[in-house]
N, C-alpha and C. Protein backbone atom coordinates (compact mmCIF):
# COMPACT_ATOMS: atom_id res chain seq x y z
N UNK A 1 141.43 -112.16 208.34
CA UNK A 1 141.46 -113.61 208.22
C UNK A 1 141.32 -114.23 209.60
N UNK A 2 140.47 -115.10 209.65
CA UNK A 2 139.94 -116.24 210.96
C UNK A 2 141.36 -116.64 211.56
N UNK A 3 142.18 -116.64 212.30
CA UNK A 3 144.05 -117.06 212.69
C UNK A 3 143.56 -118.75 212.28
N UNK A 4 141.89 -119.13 213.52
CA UNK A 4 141.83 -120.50 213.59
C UNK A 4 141.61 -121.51 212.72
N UNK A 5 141.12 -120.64 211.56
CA UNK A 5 140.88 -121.33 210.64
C UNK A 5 142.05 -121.38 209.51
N UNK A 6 142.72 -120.67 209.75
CA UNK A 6 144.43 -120.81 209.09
C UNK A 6 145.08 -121.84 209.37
N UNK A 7 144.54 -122.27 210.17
CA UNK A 7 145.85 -123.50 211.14
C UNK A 7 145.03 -124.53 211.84
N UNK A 8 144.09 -124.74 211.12
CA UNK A 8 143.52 -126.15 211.54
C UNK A 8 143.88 -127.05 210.48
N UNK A 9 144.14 -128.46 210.69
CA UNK A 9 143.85 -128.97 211.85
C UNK A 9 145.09 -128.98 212.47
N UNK A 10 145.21 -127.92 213.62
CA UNK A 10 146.48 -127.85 214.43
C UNK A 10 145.83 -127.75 216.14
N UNK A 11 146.25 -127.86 217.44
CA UNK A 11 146.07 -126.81 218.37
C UNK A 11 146.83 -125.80 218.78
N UNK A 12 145.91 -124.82 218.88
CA UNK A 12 146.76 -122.96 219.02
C UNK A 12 146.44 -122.98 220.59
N UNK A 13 147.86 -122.50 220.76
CA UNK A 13 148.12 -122.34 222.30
C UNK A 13 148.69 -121.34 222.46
N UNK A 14 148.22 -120.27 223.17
CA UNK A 14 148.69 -118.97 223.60
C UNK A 14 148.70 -118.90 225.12
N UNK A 15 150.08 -118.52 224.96
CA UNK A 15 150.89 -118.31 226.63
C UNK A 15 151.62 -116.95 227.00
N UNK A 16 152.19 -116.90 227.78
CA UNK A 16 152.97 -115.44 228.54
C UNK A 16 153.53 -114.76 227.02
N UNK A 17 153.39 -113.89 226.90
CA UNK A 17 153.43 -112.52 225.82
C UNK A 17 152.66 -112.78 224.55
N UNK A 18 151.65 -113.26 224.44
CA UNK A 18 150.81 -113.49 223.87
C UNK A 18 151.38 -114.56 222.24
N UNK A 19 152.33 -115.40 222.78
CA UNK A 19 152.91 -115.96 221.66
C UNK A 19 152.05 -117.25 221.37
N UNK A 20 151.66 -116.76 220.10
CA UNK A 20 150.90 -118.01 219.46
C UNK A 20 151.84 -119.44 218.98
N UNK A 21 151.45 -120.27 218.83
CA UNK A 21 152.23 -121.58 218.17
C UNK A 21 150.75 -122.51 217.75
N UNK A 22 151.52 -123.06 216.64
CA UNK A 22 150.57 -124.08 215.96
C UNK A 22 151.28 -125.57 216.29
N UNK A 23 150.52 -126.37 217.03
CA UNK A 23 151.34 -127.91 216.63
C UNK A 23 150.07 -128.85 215.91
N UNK A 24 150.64 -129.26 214.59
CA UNK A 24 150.03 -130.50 213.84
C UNK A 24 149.65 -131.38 215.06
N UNK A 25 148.33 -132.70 214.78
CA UNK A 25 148.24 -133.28 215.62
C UNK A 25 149.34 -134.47 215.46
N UNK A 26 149.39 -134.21 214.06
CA UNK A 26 150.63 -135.98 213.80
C UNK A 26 152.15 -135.56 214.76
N UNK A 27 152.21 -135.05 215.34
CA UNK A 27 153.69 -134.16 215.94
C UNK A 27 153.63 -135.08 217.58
N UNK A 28 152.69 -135.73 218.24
CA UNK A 28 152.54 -135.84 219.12
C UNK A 28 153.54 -137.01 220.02
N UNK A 29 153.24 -137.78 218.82
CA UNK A 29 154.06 -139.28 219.04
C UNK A 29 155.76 -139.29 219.02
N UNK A 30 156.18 -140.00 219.17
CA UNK A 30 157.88 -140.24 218.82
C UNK A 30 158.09 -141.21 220.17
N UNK A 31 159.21 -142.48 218.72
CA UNK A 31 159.42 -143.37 219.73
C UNK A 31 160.48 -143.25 220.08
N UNK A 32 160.58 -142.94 221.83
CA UNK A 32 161.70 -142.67 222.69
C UNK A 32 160.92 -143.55 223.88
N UNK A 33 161.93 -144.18 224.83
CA UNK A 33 161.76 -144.21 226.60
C UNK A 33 161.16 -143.18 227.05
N UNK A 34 159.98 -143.94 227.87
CA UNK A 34 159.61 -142.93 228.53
C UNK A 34 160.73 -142.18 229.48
N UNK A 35 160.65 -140.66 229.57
CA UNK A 35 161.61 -139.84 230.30
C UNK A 35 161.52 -138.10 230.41
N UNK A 36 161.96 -137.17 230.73
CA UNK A 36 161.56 -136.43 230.13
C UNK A 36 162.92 -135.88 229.42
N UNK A 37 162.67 -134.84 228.55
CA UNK A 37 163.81 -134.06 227.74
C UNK A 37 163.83 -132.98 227.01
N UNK A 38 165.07 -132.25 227.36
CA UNK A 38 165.67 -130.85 226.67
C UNK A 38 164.83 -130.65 225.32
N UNK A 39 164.19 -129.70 225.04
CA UNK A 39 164.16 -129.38 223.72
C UNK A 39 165.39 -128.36 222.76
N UNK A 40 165.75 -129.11 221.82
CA UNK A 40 166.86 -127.83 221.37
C UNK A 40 166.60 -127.67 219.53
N UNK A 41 166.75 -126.65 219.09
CA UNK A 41 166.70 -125.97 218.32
C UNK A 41 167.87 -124.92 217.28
N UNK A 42 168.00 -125.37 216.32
CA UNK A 42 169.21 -124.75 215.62
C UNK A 42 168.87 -123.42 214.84
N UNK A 43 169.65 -122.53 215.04
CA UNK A 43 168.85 -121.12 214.93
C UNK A 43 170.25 -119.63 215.00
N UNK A 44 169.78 -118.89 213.76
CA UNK A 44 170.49 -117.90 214.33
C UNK A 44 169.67 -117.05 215.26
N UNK A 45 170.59 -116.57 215.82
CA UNK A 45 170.63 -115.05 216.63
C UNK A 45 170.23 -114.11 216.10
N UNK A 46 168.29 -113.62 216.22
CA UNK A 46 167.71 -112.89 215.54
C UNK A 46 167.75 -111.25 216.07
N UNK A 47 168.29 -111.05 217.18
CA UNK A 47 168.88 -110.49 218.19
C UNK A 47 169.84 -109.24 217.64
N UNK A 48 171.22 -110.51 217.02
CA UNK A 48 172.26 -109.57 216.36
C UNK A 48 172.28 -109.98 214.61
N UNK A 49 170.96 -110.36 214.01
CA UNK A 49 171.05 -109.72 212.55
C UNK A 49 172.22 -108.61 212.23
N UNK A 50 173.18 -109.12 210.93
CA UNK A 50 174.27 -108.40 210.76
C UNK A 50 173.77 -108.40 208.89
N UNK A 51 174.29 -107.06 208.24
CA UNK A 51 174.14 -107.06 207.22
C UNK A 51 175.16 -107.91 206.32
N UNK A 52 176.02 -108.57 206.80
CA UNK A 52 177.00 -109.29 205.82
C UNK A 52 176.81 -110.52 206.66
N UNK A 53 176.25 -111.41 205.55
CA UNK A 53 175.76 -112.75 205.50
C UNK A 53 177.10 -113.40 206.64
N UNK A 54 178.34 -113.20 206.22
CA UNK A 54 179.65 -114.33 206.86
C UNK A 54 179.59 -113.76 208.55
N UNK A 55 178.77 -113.42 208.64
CA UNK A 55 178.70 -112.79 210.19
C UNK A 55 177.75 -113.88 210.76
N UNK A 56 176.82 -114.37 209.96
CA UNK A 56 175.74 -115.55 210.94
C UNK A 56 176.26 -116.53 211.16
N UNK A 57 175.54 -116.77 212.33
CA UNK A 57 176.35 -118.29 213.40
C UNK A 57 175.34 -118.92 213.14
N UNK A 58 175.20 -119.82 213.30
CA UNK A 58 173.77 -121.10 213.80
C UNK A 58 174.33 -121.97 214.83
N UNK A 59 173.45 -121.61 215.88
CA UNK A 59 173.99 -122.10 216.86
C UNK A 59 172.65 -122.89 217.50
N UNK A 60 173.23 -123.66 218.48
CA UNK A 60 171.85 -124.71 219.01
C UNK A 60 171.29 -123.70 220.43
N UNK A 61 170.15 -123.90 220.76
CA UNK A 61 169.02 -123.00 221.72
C UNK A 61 168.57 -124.22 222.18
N UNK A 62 168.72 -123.99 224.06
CA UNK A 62 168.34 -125.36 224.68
C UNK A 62 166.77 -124.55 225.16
N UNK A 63 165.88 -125.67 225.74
CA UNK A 63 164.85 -125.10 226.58
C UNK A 63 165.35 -125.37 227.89
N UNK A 64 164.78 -124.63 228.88
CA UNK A 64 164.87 -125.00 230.43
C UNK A 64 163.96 -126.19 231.11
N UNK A 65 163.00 -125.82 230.23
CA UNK A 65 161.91 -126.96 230.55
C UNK A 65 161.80 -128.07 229.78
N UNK A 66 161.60 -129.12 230.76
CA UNK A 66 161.90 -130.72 230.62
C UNK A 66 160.33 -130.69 229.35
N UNK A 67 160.29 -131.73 228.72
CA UNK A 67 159.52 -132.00 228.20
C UNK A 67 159.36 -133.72 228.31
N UNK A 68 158.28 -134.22 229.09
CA UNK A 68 157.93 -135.37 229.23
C UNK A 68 157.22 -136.17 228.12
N UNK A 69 157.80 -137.59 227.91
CA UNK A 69 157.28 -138.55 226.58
C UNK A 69 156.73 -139.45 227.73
N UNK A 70 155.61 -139.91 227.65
CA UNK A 70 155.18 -141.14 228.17
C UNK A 70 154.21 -141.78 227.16
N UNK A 71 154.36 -143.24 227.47
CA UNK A 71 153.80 -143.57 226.29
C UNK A 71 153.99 -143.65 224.68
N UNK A 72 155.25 -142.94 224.60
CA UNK A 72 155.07 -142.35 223.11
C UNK A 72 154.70 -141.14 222.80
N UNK A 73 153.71 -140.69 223.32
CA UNK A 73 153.54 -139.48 223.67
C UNK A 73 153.93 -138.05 224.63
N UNK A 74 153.97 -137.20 223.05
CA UNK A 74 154.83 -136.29 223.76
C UNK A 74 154.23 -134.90 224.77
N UNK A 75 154.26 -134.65 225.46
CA UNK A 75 153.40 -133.86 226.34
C UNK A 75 153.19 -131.93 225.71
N UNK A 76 152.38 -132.06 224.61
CA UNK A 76 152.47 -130.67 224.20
C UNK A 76 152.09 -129.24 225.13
N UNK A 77 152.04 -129.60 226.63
CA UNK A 77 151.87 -128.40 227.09
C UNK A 77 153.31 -127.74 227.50
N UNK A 78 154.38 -128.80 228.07
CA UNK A 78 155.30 -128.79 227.60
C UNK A 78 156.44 -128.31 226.64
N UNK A 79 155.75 -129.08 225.51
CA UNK A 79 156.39 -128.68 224.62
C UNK A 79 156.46 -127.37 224.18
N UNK A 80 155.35 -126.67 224.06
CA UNK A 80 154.93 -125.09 223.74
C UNK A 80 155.02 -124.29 224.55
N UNK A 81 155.49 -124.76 225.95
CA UNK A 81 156.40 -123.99 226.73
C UNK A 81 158.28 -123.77 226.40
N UNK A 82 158.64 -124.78 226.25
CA UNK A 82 160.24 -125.15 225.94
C UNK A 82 160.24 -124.83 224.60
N UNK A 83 159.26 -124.01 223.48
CA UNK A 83 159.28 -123.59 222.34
C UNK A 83 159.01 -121.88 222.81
N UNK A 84 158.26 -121.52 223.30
CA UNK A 84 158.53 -120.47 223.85
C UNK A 84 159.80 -119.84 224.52
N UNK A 85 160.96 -120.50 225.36
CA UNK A 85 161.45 -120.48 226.10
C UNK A 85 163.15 -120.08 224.37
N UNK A 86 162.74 -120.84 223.70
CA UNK A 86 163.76 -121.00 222.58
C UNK A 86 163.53 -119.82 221.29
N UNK A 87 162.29 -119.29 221.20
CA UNK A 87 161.68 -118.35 220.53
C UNK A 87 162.38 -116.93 221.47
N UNK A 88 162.18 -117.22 222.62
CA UNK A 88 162.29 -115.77 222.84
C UNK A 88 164.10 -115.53 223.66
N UNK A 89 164.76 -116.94 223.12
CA UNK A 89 166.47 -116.86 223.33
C UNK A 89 166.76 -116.14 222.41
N UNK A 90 166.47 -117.03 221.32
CA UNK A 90 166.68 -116.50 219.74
C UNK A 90 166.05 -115.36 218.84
N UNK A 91 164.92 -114.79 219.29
CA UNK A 91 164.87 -113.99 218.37
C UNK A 91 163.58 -114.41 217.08
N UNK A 92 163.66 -115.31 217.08
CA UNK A 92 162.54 -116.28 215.54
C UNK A 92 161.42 -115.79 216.22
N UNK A 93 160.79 -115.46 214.90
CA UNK A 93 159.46 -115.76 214.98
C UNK A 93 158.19 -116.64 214.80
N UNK A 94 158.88 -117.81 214.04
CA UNK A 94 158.02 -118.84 213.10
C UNK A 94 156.88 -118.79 214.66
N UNK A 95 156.03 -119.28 214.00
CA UNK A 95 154.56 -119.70 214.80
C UNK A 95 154.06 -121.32 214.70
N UNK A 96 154.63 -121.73 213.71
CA UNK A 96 154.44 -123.96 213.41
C UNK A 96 155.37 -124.22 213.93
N UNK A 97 154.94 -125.69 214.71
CA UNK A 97 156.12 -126.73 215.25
C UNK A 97 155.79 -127.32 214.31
N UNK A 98 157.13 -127.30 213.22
CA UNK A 98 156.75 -128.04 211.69
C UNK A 98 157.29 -129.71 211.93
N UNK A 99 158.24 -129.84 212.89
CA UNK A 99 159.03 -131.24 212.65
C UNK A 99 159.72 -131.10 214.42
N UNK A 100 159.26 -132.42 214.96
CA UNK A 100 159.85 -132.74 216.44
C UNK A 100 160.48 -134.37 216.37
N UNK A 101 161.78 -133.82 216.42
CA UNK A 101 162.26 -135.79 215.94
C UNK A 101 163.63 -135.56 217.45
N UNK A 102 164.01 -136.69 217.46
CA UNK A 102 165.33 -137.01 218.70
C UNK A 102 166.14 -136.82 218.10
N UNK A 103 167.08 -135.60 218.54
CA UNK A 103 168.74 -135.71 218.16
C UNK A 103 169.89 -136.29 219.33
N UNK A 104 170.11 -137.12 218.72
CA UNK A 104 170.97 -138.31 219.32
C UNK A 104 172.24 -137.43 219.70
N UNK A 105 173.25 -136.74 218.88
CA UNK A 105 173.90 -135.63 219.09
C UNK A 105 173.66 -134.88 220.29
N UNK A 106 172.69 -134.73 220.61
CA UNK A 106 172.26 -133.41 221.90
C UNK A 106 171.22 -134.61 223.22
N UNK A 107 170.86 -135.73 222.95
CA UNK A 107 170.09 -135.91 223.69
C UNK A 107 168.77 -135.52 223.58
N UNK A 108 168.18 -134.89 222.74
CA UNK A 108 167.08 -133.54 223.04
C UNK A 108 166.22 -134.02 221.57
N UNK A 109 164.63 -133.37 222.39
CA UNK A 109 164.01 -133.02 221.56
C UNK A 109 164.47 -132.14 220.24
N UNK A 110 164.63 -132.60 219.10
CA UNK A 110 165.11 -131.06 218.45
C UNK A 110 163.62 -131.06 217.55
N UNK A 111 163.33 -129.42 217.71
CA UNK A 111 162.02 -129.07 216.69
C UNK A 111 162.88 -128.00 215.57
N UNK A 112 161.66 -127.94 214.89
CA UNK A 112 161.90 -127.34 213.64
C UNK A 112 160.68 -125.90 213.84
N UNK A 113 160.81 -125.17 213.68
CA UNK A 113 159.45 -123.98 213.36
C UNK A 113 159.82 -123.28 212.05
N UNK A 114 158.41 -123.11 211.50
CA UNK A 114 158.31 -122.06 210.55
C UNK A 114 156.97 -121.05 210.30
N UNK A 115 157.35 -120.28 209.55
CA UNK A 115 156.76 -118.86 209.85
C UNK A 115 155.64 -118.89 208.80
């Protein structure tokens, strides 16, 4: 199967360990101040998978890297860096930035991925 033609209309961006990500183009915008900011992510620990369910945490995964909004616009080179950076804390594999909205709670970008 074509990967690119799986995931259009998205752009595929491949960076350091060959990790693919898909971002929709509608994902770009969000109204915040211009500034830049944390991306964070709610996620278990794919790491320490335990066979008895009451063992998983969900815990939040910050990025290191700032992610700049100007304009409204959100800077996806950025972004698919500080998604990388949270992919490979945690363990996930999803490959879509399905949902990027502001959590007021954290300050932060929070995204969503799925597989």
């Amino acid at each position: 199967m074509n990967v690119s033609k799986k995931l259009k209309p998205s752009r595929i961006a491949k960076g350091i360990e060959n990790v693919v990500l898909s971002v929709p183009y509608d994902k770009f915008e969000i109204d915040l101040p211009d500034g830049s900011y944390t991306v964070v992510m709610q996620s278990l620990d794919y790491y320490k998978e335990s066979e008895d369910p009451e063992k998983y945490i969900f815990k939040d995964y910050f990025s290191t890297t700032l992610v700049p909004v100007r304009g409204r616009l959100i800077s996806i080179k950025e972004l698919v860096q500080a998604t990388k950076e949270i992919k490979h804390d945690c363990g996930y594999w999803g490959q879509f930035i399905e949902e990027v909205d502001y959590c007021k709670h954290t300050k932060c970008l929070r995204i969503a991925l799925g597989s």
